[in-house]
N, C-alpha and C. Protein backbone atom coordinates (compact mmCIF):
# COMPACT_ATOMS: atom_id res chain seq x y z
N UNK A 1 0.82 -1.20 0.00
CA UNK A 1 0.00 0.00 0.00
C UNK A 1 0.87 1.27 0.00
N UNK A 2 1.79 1.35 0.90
CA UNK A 2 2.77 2.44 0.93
C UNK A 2 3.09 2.61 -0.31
N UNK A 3 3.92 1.22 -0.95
CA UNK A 3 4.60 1.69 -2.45
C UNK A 3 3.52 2.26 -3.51
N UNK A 4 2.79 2.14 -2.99
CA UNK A 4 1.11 2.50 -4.43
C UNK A 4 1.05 4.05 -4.05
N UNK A 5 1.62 3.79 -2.76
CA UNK A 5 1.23 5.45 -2.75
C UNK A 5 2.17 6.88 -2.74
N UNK A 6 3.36 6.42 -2.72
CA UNK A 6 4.67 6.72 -3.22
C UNK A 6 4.48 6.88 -4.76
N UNK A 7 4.27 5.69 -5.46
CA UNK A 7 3.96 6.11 -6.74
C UNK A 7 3.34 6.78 -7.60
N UNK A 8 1.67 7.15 -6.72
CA UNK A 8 1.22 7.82 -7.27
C UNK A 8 1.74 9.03 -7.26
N UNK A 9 2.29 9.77 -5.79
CA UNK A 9 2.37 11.10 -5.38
C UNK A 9 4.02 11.47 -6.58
N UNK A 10 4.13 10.01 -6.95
CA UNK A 10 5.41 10.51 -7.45
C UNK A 10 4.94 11.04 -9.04
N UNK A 11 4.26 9.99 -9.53
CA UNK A 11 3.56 10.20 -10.73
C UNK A 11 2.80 12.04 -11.13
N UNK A 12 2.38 12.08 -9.85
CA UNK A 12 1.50 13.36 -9.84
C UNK A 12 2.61 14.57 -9.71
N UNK A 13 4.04 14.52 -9.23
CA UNK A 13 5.31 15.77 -9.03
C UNK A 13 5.65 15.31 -10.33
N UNK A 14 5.61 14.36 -10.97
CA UNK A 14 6.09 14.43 -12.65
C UNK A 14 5.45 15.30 -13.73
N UNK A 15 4.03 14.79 -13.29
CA UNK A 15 2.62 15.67 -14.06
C UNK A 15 2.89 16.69 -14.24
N UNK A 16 3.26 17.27 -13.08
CA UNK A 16 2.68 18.98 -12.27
C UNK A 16 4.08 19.66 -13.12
N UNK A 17 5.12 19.10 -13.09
CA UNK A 17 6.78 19.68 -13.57
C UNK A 17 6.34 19.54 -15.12
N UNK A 18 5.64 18.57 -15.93
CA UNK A 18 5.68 18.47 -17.18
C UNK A 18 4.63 19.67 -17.99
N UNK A 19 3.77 19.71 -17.04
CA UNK A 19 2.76 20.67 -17.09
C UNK A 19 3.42 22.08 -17.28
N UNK A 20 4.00 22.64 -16.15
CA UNK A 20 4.43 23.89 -15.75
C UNK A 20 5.68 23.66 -16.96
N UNK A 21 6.34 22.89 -17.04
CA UNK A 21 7.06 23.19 -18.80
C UNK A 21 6.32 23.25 -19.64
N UNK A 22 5.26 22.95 -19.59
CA UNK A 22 4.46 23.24 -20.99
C UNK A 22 3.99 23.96 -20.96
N UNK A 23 3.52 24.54 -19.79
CA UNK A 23 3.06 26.23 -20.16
C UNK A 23 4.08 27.16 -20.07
N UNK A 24 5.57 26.79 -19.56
CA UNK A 24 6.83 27.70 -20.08
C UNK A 24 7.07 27.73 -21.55
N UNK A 25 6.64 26.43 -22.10
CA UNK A 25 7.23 26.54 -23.53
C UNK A 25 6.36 27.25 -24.59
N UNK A 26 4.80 27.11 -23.86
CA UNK A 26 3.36 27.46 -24.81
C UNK A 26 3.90 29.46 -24.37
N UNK A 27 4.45 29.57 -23.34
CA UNK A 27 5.22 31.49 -23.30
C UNK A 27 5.69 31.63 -24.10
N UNK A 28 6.99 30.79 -23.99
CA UNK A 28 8.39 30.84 -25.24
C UNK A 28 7.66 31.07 -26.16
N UNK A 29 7.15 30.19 -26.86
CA UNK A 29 6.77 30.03 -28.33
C UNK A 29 5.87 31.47 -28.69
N UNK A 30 5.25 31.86 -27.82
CA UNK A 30 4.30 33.19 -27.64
C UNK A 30 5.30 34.59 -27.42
N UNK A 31 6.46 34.62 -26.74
CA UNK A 31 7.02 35.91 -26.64
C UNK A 31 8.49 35.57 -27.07
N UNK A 32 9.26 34.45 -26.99
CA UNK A 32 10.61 34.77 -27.39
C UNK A 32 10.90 34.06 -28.57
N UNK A 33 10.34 32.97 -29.31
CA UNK A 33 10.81 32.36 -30.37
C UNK A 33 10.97 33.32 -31.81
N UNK A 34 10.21 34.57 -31.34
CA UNK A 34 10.63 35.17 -32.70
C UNK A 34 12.20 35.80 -32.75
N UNK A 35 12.60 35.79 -31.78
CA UNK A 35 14.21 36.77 -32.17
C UNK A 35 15.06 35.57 -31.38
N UNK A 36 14.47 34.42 -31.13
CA UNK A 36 15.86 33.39 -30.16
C UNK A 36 15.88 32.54 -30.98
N UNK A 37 14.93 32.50 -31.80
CA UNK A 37 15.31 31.79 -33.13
C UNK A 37 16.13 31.73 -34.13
N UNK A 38 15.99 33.17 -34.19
CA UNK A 38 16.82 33.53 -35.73
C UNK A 38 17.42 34.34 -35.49
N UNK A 39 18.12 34.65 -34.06
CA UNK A 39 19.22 35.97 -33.94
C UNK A 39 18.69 36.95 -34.20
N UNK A 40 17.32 37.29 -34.28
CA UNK A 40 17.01 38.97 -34.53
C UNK A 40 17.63 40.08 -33.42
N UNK A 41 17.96 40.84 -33.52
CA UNK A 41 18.16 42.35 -32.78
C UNK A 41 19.58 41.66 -31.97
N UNK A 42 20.23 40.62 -32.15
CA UNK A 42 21.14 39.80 -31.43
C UNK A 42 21.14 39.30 -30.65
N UNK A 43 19.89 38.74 -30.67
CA UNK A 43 19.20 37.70 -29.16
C UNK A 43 20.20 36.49 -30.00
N UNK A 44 20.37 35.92 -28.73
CA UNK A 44 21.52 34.65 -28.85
C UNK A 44 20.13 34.13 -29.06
N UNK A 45 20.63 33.04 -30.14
CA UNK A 45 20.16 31.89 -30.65
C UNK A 45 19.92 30.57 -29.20
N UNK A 46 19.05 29.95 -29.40
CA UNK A 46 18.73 28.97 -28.64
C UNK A 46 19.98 27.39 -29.17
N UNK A 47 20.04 27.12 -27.74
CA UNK A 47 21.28 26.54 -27.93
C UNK A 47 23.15 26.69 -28.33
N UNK A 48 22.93 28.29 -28.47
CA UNK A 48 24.36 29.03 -29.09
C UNK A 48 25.10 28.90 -27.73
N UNK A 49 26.36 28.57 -28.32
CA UNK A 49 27.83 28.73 -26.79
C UNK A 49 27.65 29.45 -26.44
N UNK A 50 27.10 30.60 -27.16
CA UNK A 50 27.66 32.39 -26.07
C UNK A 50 26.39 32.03 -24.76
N UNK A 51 25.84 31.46 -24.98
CA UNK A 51 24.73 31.17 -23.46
C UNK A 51 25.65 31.25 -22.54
N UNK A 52 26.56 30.13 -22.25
CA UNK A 52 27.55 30.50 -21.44
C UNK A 52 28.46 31.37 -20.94
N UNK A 53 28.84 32.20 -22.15
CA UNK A 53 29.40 33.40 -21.15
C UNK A 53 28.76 34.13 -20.91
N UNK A 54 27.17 34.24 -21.31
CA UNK A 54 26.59 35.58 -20.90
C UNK A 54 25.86 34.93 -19.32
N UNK A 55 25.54 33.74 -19.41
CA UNK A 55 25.33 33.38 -17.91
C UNK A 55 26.48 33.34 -17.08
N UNK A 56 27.33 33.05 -17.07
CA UNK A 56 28.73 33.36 -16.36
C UNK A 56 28.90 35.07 -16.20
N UNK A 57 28.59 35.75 -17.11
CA UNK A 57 28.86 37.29 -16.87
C UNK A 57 27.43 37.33 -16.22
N UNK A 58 26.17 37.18 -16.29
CA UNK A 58 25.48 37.56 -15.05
C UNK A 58 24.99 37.26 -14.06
N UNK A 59 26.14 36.19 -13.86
CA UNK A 59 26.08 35.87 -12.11
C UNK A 59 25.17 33.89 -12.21
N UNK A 60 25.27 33.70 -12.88
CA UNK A 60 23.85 32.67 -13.22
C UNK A 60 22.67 32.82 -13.26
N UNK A 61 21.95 31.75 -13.25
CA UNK A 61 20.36 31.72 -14.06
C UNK A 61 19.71 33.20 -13.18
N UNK A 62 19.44 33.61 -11.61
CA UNK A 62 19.09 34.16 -11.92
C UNK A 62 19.28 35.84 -12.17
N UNK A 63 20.66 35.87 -12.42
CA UNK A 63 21.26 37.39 -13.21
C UNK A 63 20.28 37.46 -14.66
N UNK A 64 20.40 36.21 -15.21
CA UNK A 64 19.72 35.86 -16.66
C UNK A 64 18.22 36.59 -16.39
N UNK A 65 17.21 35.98 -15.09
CA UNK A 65 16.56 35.95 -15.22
C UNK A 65 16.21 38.23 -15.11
N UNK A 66 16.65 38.66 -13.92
CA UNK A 66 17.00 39.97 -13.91
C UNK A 66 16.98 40.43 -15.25
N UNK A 67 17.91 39.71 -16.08
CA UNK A 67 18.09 41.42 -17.08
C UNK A 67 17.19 40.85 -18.33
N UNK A 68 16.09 39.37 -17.91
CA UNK A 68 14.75 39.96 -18.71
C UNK A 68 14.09 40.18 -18.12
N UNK A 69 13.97 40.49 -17.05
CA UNK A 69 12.88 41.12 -16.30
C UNK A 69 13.06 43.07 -16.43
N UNK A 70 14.10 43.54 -16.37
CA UNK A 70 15.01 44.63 -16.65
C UNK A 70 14.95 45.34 -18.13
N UNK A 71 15.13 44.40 -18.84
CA UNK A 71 15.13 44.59 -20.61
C UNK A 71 16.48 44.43 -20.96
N UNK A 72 17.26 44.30 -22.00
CA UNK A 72 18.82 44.02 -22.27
C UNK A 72 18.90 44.23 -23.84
N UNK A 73 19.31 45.40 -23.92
CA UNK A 73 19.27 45.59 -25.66
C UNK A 73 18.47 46.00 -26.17
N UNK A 74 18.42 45.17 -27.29
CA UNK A 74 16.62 45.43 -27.53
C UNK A 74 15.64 44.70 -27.19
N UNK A 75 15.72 43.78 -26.16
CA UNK A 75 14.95 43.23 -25.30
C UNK A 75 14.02 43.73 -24.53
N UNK A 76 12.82 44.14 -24.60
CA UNK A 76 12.05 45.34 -23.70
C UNK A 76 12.44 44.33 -22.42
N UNK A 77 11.72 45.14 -21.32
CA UNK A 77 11.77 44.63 -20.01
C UNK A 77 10.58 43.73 -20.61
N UNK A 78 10.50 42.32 -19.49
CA UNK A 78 10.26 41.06 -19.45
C UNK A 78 9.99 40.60 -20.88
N UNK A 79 10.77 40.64 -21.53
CA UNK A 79 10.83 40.29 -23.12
C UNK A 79 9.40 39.76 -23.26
N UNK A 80 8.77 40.72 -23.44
CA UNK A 80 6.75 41.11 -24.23
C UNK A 80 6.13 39.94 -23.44
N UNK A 81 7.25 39.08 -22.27
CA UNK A 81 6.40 37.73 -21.51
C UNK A 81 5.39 38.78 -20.21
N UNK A 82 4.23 39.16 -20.18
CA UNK A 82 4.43 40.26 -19.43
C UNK A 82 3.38 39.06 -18.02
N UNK A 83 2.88 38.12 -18.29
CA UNK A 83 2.69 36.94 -17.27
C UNK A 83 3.34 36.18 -16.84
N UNK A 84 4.31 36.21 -17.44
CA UNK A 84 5.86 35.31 -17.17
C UNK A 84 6.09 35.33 -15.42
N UNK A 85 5.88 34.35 -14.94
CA UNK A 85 6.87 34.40 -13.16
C UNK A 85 8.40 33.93 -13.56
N UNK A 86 9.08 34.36 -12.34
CA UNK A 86 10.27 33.92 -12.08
C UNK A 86 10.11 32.45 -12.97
N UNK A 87 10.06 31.62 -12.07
CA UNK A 87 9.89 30.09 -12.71
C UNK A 87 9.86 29.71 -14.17
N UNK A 88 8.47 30.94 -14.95
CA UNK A 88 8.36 30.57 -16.29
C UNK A 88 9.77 31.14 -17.08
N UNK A 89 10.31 32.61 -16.54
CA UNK A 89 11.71 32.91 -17.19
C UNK A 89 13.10 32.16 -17.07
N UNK A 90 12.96 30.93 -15.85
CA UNK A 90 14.15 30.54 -15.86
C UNK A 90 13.80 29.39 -17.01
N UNK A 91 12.80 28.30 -16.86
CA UNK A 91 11.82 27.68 -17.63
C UNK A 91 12.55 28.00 -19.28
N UNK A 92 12.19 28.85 -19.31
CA UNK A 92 12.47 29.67 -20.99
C UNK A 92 13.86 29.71 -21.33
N UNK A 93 14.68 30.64 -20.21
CA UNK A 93 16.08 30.26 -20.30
C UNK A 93 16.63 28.92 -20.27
N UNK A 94 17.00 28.42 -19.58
CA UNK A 94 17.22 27.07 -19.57
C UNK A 94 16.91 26.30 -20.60
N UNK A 95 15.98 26.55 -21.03
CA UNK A 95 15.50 25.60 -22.49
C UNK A 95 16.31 26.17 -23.71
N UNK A 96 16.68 27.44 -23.43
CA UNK A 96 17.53 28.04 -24.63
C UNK A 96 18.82 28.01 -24.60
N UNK A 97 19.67 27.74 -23.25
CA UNK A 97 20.73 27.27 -23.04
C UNK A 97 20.93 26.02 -23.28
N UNK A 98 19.91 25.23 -23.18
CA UNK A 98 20.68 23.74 -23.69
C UNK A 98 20.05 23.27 -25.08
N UNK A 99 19.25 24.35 -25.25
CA UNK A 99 18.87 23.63 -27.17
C UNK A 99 17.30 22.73 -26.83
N UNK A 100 17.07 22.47 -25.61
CA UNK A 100 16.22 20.98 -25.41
C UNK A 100 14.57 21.13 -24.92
């Protein structure tokens, strides 16, 4: 009985994480895929090396998350995500740092 119920609760923290990426990615696709796509205005490309030094120059994920909340370039402040939480911008980042 225990293990049935371990599993479920485990089943259900898988759900809830797969979920909340999918409504990070249903953002992405809604506010950043137009310029992290194709390098517009010099938004690093999704999956590009320079991810790394620009997270290394701002402290980690959440310096990243700061200077879109801030604006960076031509990035308005919270890059047009204007429902975006913390969570959904690291969510977004992270997915563009590793390509995945």
């Amino acid at each position: 009985m225990i293990k049935q119920l371990v599993l479920v609760a485990a089943a259900a923290l898988i759900s809830t994480g797969a979920v909340a990426n999918d409504a990070a990615m249903a953002k992405y696709n809604k506010s950043c895929i137009a310029c992290h796509a194709s390098g517009a205005a010099g938004a690093p490309k999704v999956g590009a090396p320079e991810w790394a030094d620009r997270k290394a120059a701002a402290g980690g994920i959440d310096g990243l998350v700061a200077s879109v909340v801030n604006g960076k370039g031509a990035m308005p402040p919270k890059g047009l995500c204007y429902d975006c939480s913390a969570d959904d911008y690291k969510a977004m980042i992270e997915h563009m740092i590793s390509g995945k």
